[in-house]
Each structure stands twice: as C-alpha cells, then as structure tokens.
N, C-alpha and C. Protein backbone atom coordinates (compact mmCIF):
# COMPACT_ATOMS: atom_id res chain seq x y z
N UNK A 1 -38.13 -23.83 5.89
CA UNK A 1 -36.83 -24.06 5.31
C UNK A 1 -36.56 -23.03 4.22
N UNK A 2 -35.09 -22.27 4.25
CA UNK A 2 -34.94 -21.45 3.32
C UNK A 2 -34.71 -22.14 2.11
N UNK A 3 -35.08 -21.16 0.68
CA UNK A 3 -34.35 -21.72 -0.46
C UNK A 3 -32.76 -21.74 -0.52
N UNK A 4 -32.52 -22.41 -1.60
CA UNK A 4 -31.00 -22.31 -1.54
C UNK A 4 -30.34 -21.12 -1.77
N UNK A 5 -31.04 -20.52 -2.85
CA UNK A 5 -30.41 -18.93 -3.40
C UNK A 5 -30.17 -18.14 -2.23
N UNK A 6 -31.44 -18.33 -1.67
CA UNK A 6 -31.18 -16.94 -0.21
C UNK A 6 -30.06 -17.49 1.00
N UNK A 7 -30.09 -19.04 0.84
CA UNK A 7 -28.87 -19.04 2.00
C UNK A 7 -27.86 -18.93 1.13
N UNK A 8 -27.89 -18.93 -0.28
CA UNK A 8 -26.27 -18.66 -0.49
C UNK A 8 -25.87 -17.31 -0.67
N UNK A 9 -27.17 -16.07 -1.20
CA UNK A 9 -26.67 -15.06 -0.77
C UNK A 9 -26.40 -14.54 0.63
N UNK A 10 -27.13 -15.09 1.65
CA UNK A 10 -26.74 -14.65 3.04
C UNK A 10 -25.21 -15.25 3.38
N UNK A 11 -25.25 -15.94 2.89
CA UNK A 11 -23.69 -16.73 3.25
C UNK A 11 -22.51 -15.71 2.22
N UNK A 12 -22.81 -15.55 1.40
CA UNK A 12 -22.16 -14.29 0.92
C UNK A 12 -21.95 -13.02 1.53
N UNK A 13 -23.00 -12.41 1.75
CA UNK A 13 -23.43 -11.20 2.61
C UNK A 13 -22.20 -11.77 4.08
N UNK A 14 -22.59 -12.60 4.97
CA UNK A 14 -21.61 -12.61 5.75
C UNK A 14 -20.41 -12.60 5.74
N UNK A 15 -19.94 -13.96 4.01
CA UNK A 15 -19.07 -13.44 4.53
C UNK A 15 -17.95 -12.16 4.03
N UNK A 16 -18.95 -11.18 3.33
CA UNK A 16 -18.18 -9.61 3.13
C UNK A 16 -17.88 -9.16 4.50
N UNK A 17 -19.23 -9.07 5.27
CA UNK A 17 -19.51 -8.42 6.92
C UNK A 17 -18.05 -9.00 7.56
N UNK A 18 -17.87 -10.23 7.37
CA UNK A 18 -16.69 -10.84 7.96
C UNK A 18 -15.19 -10.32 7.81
N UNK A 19 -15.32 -10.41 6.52
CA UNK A 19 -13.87 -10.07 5.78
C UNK A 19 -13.82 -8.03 6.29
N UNK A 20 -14.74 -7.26 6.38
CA UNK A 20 -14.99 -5.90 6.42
C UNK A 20 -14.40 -6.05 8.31
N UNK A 21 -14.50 -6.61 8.21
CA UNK A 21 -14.17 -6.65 10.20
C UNK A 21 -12.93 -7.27 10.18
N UNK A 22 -12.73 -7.73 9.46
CA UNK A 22 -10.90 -8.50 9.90
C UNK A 22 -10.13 -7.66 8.83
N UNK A 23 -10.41 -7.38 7.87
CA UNK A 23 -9.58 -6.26 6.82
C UNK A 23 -9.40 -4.84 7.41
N UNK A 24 -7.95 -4.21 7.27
CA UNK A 24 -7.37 -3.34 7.78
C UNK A 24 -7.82 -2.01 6.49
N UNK A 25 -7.78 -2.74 4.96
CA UNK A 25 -8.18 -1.49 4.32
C UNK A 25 -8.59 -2.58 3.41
N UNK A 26 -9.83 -1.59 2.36
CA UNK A 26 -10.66 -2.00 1.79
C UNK A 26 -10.37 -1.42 0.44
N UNK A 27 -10.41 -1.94 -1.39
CA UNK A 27 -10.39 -1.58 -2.23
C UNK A 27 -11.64 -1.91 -3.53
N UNK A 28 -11.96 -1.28 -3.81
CA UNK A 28 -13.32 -1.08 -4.89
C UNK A 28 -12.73 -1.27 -6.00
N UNK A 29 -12.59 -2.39 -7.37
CA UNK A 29 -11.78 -2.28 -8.51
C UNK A 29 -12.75 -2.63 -9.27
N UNK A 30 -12.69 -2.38 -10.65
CA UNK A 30 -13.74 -3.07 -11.46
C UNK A 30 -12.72 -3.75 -12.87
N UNK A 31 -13.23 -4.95 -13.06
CA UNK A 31 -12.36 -5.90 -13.63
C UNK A 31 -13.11 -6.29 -15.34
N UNK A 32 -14.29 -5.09 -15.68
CA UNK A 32 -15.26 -5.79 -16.74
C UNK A 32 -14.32 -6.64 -18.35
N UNK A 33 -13.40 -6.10 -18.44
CA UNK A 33 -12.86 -6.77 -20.08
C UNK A 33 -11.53 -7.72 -19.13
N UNK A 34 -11.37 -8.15 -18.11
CA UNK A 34 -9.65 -8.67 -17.81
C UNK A 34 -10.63 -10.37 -18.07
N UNK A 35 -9.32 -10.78 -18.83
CA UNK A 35 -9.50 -12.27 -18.80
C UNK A 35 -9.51 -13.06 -17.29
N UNK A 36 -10.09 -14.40 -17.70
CA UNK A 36 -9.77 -15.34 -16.67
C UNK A 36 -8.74 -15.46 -16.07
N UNK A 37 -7.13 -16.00 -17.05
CA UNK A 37 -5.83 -15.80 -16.55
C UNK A 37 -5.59 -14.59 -15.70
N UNK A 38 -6.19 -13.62 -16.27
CA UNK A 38 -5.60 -12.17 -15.80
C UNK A 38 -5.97 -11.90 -14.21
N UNK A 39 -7.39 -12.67 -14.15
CA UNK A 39 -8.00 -12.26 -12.52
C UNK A 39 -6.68 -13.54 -12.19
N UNK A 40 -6.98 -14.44 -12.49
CA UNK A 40 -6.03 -15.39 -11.61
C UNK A 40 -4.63 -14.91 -11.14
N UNK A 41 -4.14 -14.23 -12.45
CA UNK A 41 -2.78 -13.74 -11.86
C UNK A 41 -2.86 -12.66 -10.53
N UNK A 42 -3.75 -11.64 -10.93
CA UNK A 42 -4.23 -10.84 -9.75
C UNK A 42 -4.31 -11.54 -8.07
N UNK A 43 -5.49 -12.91 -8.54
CA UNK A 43 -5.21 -12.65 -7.65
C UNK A 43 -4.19 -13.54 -6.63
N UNK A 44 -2.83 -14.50 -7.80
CA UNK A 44 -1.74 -14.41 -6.71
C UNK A 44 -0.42 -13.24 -6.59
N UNK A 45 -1.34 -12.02 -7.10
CA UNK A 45 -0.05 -11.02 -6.49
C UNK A 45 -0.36 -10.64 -5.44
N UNK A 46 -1.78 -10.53 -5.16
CA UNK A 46 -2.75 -9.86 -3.86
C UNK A 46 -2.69 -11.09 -2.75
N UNK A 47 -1.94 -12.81 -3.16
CA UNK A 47 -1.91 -13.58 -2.11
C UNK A 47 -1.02 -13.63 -1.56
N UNK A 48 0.29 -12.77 -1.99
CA UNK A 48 1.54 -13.04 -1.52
C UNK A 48 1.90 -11.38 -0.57
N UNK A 49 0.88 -10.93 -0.79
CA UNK A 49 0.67 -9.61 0.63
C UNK A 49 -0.46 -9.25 1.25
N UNK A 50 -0.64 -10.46 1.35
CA UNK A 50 -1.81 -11.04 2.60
C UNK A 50 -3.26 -9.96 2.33
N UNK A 51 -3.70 -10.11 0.91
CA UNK A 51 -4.90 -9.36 0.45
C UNK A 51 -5.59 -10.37 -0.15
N UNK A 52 -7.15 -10.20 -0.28
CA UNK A 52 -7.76 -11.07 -1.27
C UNK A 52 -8.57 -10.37 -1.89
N UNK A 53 -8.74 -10.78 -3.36
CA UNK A 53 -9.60 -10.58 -4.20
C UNK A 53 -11.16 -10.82 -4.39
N UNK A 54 -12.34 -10.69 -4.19
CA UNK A 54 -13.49 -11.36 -3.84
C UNK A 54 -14.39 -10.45 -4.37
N UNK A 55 -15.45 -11.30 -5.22
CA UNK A 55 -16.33 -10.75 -5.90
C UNK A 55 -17.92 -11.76 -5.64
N UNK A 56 -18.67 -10.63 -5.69
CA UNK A 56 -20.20 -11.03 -5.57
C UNK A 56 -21.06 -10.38 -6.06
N UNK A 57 -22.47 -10.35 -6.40
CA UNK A 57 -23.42 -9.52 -6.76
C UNK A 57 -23.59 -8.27 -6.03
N UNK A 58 -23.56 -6.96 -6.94
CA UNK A 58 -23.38 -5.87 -6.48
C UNK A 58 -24.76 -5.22 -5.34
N UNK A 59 -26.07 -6.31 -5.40
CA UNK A 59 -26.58 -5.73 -4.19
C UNK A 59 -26.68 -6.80 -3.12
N UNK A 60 -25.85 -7.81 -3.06
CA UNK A 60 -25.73 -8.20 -1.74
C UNK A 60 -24.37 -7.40 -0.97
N UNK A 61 -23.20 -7.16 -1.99
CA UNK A 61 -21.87 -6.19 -1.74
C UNK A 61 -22.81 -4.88 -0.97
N UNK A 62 -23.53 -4.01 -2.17
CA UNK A 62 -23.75 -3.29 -1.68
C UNK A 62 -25.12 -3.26 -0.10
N UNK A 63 -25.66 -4.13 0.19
CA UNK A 63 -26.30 -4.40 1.37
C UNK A 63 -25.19 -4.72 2.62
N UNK A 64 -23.72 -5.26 1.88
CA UNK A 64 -23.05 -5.51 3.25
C UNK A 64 -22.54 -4.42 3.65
N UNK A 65 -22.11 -3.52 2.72
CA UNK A 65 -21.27 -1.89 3.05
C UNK A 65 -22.37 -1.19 3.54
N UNK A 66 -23.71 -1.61 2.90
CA UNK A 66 -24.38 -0.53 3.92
C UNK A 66 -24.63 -0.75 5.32
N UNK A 67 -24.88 -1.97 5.75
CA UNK A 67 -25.14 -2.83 7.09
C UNK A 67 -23.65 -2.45 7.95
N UNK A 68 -22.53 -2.62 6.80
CA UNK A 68 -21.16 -1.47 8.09
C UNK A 68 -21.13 -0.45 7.57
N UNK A 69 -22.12 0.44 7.70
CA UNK A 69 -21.63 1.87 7.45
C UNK A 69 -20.82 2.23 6.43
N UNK A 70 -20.51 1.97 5.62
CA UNK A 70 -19.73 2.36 4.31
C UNK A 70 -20.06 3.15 3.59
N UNK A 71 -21.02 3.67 3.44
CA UNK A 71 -21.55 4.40 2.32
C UNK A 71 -21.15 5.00 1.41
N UNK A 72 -19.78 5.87 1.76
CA UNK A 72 -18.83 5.97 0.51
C UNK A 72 -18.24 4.76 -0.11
N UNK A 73 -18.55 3.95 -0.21
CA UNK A 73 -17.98 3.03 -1.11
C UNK A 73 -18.61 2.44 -1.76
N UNK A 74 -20.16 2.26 -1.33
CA UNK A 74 -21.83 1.80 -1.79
C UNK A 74 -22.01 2.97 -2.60
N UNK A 75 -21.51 3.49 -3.01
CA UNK A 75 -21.57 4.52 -4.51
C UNK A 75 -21.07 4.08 -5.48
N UNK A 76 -19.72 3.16 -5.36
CA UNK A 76 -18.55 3.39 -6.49
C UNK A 76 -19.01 1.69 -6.77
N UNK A 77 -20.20 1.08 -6.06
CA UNK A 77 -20.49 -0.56 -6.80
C UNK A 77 -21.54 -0.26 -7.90
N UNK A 78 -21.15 -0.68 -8.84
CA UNK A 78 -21.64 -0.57 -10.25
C UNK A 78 -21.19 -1.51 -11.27
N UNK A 79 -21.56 -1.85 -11.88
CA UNK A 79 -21.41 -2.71 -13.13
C UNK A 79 -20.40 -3.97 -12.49
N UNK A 80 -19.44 -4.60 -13.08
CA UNK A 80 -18.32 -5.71 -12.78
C UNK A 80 -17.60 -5.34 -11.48
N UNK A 81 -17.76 -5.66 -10.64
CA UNK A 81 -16.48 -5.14 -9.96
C UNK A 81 -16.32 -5.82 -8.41
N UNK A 82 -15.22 -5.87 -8.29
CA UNK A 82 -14.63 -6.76 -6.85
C UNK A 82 -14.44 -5.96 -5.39
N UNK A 83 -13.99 -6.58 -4.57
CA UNK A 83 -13.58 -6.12 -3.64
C UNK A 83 -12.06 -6.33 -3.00
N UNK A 84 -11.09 -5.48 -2.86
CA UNK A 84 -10.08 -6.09 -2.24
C UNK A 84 -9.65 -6.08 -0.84
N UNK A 85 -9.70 -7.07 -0.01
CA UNK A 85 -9.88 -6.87 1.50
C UNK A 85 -8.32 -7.14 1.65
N UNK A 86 -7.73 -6.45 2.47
CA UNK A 86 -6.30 -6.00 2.72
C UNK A 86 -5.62 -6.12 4.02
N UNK A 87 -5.00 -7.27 4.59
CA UNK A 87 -4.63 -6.90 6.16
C UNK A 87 -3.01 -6.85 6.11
N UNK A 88 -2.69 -6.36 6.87
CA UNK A 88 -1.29 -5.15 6.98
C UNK A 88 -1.25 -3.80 6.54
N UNK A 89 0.10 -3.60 5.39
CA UNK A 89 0.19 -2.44 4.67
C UNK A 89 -0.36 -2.24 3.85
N UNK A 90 -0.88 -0.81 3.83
CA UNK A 90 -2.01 -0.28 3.13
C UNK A 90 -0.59 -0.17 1.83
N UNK A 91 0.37 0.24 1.46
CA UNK A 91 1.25 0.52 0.83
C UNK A 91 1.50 -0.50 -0.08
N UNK A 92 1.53 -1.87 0.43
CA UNK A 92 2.01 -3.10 -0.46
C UNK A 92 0.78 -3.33 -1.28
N UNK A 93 -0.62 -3.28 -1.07
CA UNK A 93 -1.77 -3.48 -1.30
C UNK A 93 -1.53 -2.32 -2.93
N UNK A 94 -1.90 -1.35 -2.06
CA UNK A 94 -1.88 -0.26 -3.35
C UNK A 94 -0.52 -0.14 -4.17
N UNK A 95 0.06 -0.59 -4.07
CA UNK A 95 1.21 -0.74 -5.04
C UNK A 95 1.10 -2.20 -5.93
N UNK A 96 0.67 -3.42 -5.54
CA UNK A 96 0.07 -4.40 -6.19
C UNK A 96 -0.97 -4.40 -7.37
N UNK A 97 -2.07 -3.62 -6.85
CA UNK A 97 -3.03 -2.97 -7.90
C UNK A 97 -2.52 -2.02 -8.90
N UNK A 98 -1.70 -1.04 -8.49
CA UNK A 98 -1.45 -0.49 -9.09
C UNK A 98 -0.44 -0.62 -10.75
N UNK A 99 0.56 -1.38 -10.19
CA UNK A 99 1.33 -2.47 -10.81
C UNK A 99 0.42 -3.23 -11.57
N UNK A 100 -0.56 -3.69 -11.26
CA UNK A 100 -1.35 -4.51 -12.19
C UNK A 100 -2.21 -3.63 -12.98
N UNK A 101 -2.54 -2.88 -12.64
CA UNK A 101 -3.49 -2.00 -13.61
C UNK A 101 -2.58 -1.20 -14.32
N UNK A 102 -1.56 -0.87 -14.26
CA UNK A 102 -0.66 -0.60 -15.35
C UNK A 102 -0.06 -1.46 -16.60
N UNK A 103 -0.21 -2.85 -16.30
CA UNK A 103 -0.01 -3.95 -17.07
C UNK A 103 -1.09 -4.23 -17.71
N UNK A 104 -2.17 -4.03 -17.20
CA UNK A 104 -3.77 -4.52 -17.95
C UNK A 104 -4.61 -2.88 -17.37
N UNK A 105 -4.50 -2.33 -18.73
CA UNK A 105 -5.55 -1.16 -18.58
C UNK A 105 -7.00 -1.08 -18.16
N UNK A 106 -7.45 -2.34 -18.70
CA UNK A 106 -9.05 -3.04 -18.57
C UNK A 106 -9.33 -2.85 -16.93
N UNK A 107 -8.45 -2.66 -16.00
CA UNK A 107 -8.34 -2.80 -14.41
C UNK A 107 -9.19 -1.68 -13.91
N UNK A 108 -9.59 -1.13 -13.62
CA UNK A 108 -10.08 0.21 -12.98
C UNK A 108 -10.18 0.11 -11.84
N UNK A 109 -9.65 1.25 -11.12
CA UNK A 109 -9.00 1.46 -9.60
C UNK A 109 -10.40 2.54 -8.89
N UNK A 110 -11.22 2.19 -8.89
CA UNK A 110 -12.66 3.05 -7.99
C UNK A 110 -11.61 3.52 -6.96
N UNK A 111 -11.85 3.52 -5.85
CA UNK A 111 -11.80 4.12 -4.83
C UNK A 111 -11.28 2.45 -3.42
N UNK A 112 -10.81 3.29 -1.83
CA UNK A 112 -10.76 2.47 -1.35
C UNK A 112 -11.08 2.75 0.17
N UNK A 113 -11.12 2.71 1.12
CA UNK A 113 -11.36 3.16 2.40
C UNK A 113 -9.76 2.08 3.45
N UNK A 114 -9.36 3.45 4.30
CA UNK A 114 -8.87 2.39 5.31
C UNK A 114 -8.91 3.22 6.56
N UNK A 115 -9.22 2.56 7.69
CA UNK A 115 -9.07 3.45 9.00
C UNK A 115 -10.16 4.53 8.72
N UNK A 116 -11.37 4.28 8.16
CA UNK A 116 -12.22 5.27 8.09
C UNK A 116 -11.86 6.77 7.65
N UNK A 117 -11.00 5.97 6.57
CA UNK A 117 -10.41 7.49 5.20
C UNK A 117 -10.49 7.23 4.13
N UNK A 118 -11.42 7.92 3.35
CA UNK A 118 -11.67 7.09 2.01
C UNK A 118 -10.51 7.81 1.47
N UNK A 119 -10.37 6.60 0.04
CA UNK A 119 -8.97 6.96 -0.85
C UNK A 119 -10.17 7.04 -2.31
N UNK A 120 -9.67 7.83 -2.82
CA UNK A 120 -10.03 8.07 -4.24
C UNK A 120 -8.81 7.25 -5.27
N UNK A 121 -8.82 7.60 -6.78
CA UNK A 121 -8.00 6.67 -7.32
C UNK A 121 -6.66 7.60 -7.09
N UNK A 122 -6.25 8.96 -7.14
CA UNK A 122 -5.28 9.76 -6.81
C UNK A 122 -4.30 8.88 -5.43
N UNK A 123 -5.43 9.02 -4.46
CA UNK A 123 -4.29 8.61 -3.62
C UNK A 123 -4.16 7.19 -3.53
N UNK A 124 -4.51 6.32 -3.91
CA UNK A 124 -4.24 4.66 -4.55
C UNK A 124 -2.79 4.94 -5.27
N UNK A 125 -2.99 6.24 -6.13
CA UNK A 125 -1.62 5.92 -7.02
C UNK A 125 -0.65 6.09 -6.25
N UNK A 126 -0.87 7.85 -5.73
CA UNK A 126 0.13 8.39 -4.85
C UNK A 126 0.83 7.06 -3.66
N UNK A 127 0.31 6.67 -3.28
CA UNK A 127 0.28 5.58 -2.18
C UNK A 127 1.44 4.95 -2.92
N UNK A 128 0.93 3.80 -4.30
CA UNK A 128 1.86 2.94 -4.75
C UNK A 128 2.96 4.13 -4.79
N UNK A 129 3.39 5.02 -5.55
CA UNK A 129 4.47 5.17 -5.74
C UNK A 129 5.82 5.73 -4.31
N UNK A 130 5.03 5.41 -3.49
CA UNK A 130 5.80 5.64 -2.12
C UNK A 130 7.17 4.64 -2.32
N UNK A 131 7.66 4.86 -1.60
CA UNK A 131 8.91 3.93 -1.22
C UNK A 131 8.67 2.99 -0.59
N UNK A 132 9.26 1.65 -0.47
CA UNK A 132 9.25 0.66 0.29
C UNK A 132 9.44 1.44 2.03
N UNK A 133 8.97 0.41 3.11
CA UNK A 133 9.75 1.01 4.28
C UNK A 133 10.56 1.01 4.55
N UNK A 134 11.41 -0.06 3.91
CA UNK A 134 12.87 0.03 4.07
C UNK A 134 13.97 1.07 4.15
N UNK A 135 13.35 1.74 2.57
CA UNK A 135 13.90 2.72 1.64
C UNK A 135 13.56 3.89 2.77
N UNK A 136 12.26 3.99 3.25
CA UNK A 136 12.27 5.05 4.23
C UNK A 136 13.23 4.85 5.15
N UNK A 137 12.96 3.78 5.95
CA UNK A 137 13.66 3.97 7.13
C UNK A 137 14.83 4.19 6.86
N UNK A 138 15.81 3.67 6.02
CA UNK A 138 17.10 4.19 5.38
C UNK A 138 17.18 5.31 5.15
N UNK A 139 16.31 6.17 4.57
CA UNK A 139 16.70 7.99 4.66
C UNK A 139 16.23 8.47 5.59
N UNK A 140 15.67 8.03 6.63
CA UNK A 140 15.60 8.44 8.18
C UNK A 140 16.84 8.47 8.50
N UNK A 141 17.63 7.39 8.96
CA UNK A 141 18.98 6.79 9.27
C UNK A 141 20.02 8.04 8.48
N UNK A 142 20.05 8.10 7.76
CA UNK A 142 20.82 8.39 6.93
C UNK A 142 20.76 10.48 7.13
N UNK A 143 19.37 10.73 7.17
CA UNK A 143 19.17 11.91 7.97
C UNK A 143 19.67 12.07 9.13
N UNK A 144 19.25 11.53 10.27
CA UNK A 144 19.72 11.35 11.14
C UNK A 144 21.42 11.06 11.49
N UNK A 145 22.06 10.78 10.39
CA UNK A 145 23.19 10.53 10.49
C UNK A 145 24.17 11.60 9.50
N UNK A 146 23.25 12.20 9.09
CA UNK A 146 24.08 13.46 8.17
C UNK A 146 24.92 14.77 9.47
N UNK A 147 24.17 15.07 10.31
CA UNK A 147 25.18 16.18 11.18
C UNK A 147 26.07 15.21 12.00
N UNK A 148 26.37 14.21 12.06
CA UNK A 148 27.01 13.69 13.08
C UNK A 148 28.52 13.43 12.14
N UNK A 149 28.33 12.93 10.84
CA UNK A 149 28.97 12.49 9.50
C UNK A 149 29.49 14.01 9.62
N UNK A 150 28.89 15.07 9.50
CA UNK A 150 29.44 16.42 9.24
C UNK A 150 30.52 16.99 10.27
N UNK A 151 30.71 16.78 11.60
CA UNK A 151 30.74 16.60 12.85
C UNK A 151 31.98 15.90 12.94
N UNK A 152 31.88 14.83 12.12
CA UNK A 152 33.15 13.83 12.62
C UNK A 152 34.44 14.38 11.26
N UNK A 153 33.56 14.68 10.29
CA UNK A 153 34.72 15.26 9.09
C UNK A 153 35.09 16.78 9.66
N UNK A 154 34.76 17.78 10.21
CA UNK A 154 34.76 18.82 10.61
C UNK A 154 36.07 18.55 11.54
N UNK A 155 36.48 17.82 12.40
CA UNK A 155 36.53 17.38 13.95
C UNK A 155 37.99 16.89 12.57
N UNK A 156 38.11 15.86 11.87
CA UNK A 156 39.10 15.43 11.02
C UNK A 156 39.60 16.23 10.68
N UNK A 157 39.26 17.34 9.82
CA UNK A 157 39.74 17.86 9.51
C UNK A 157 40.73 19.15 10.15
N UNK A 158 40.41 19.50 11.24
CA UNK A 158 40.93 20.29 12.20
C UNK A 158 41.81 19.68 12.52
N UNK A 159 41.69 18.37 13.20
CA UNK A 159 43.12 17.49 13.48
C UNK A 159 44.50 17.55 12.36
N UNK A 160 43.78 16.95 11.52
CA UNK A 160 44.61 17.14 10.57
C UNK A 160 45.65 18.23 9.95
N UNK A 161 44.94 19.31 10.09
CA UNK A 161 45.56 20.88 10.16
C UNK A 161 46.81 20.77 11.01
N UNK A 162 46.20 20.64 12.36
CA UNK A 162 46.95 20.73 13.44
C UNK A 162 48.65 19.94 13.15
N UNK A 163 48.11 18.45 13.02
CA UNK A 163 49.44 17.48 12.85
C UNK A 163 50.12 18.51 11.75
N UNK A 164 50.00 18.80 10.55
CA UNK A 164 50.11 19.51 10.03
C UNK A 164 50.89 20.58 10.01
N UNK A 165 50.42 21.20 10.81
CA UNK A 165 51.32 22.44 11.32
C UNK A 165 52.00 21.66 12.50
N UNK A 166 52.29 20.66 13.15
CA UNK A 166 53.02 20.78 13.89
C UNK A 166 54.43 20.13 12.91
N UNK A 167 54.04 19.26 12.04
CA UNK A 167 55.00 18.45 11.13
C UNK A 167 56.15 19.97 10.55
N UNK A 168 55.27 20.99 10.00
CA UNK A 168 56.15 22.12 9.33
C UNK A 168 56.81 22.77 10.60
N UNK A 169 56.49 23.04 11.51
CA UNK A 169 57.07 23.42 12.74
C UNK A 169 58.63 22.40 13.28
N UNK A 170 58.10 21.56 13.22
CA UNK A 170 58.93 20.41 13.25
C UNK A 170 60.22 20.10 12.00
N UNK A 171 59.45 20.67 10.63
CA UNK A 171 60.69 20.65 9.85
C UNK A 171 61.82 21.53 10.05
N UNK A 172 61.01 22.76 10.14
CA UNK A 172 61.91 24.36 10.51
C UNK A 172 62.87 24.18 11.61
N UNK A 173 62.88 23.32 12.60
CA UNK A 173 63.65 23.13 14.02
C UNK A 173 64.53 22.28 13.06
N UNK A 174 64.41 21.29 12.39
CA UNK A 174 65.59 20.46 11.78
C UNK A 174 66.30 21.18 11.02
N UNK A 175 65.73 22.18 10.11
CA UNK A 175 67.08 23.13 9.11
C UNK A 175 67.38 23.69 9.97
C-alpha cells in the first residue's frame, strides 16, 4: 500500500499530464508577493476564458513537463510559480495575464508554449496587445471593401458630371 504523500503527488503529476493534453497553450507565471484575494481574482479572470490557474510543487510540475517533452519550460520552474493551462485563444489568455500583471506588478510573466512554439515574455505582451478578432475581422472587411467604395464614388461621380452637362446643355436650348 502506497503512502498518502506519494499518491497525492502522483495524483498531482497526472493531473498536470492531463491538463498538458487537453490545453491548447500553456503559461509559466510566478505569483511570489500577490495576495490571496489577488490569486483569487486571477483566477476568475482566467475562468471566464476558459483558462485555469494551477499550482503545485515545482518538482512534481517539473517531472510532468519533462515526462511531455517540455523542456523549455522545465527551465523557467523556479521558486513560486503556477501554471496556466489555456483552451481556445491563445490571444484572450495572454491579454488576461497581461492585464493583470499590469495591475499587480508582483505577477511575473516567465514564458509560455503553444502548438509547440515557445513564447518568451515579449511575445505574451506583443500577443495581448493585438486586437480583438472582431476588430480584425472588421479591417479585413473594411480592406476588402475600400476599392469597391472607391469604384462606386468614381462611377458617381462621372454620372454626375454627365447629368450635369446635360442640365447646362439643356439650359442653353431654353435661352
């Protein structure tokens, strides 16, 4: 019969292995001076875009990143620090953290991996400050709709000429 400690770190250990297999992107933060309130608030900004916050002893963490191949990220576990497992947009994720670690400096943004591309803290930021997709897809649209807009005023405006000159043509026959 095992002790308890070791089944509760194995039950830990799994379930990182778990969360590392159903998470789309992965974030490394270290949280050492943020209050209690402060993780709590964290982590319902990270619940309302389908991310979680999750922390454990840094060598069962680091035994699960090594067991999936992670190894860039089994560098950046050191002292306090969590994990943020992320499914959807990598964009809403890193803009959440980011947002929060601008509000509480104590936050530190390590590094993050998604799709087998590690992110350093540069592109965490770069990331947050993207645009919503919305906002993209709207200046797609809106690209896409600039020569046609040009096209239809071009096309107006010629008409217009025309009536134009036919109206002064039309006056000259009446005097």
């Amino acid at each position: 019969m095992k002790k308890l400690g070791l089944l509760f770190r194995e039950t830990l250990e799994d379930s990182i292995k778990k969360q590392l297999k159903e998470s789309d992107s992965i974030f490394i933060i270290k949280y050492s001076k943020l209050s209690s309130p402060d993780l709590t608030a964290l982590r319902q900004s990270l619940k309302g875009i389908n991310a979680i916050f999750f922390v454990a002893k840094n060598s069962i963490t680091r035994r699960a990143l090594k067991d999936a191949k992670l190894d860039d990220l089994v560098k950046s576990v050191e002292g306090p620090c969590g994990l943020v497992f992320a499914k959807g947009e990598l964009v809403d994720t890193s803009r959440a953290l980011y947002n929060f670690y601008r509000q509480h400096e104590q936050l530190k943004l390590e590094c993050g991996l998604t799709k087998d591309k590690f992110l350093d803290k540069k592109d965490i930021e770069t990331m947050a400050r993207l645009p919503s997709k919305e906002v993209l897809r709207a200046q797609v649209v809106m690209t896409l709709n600039s020569p046609i807009s040009g096209l239809v005023c071009v096309l107006k405006q010629t008409l217009t000429k025309f009536v134009y000159c036919l109206d002064q043509i039309k006056n000259k026959k009446v005097n």
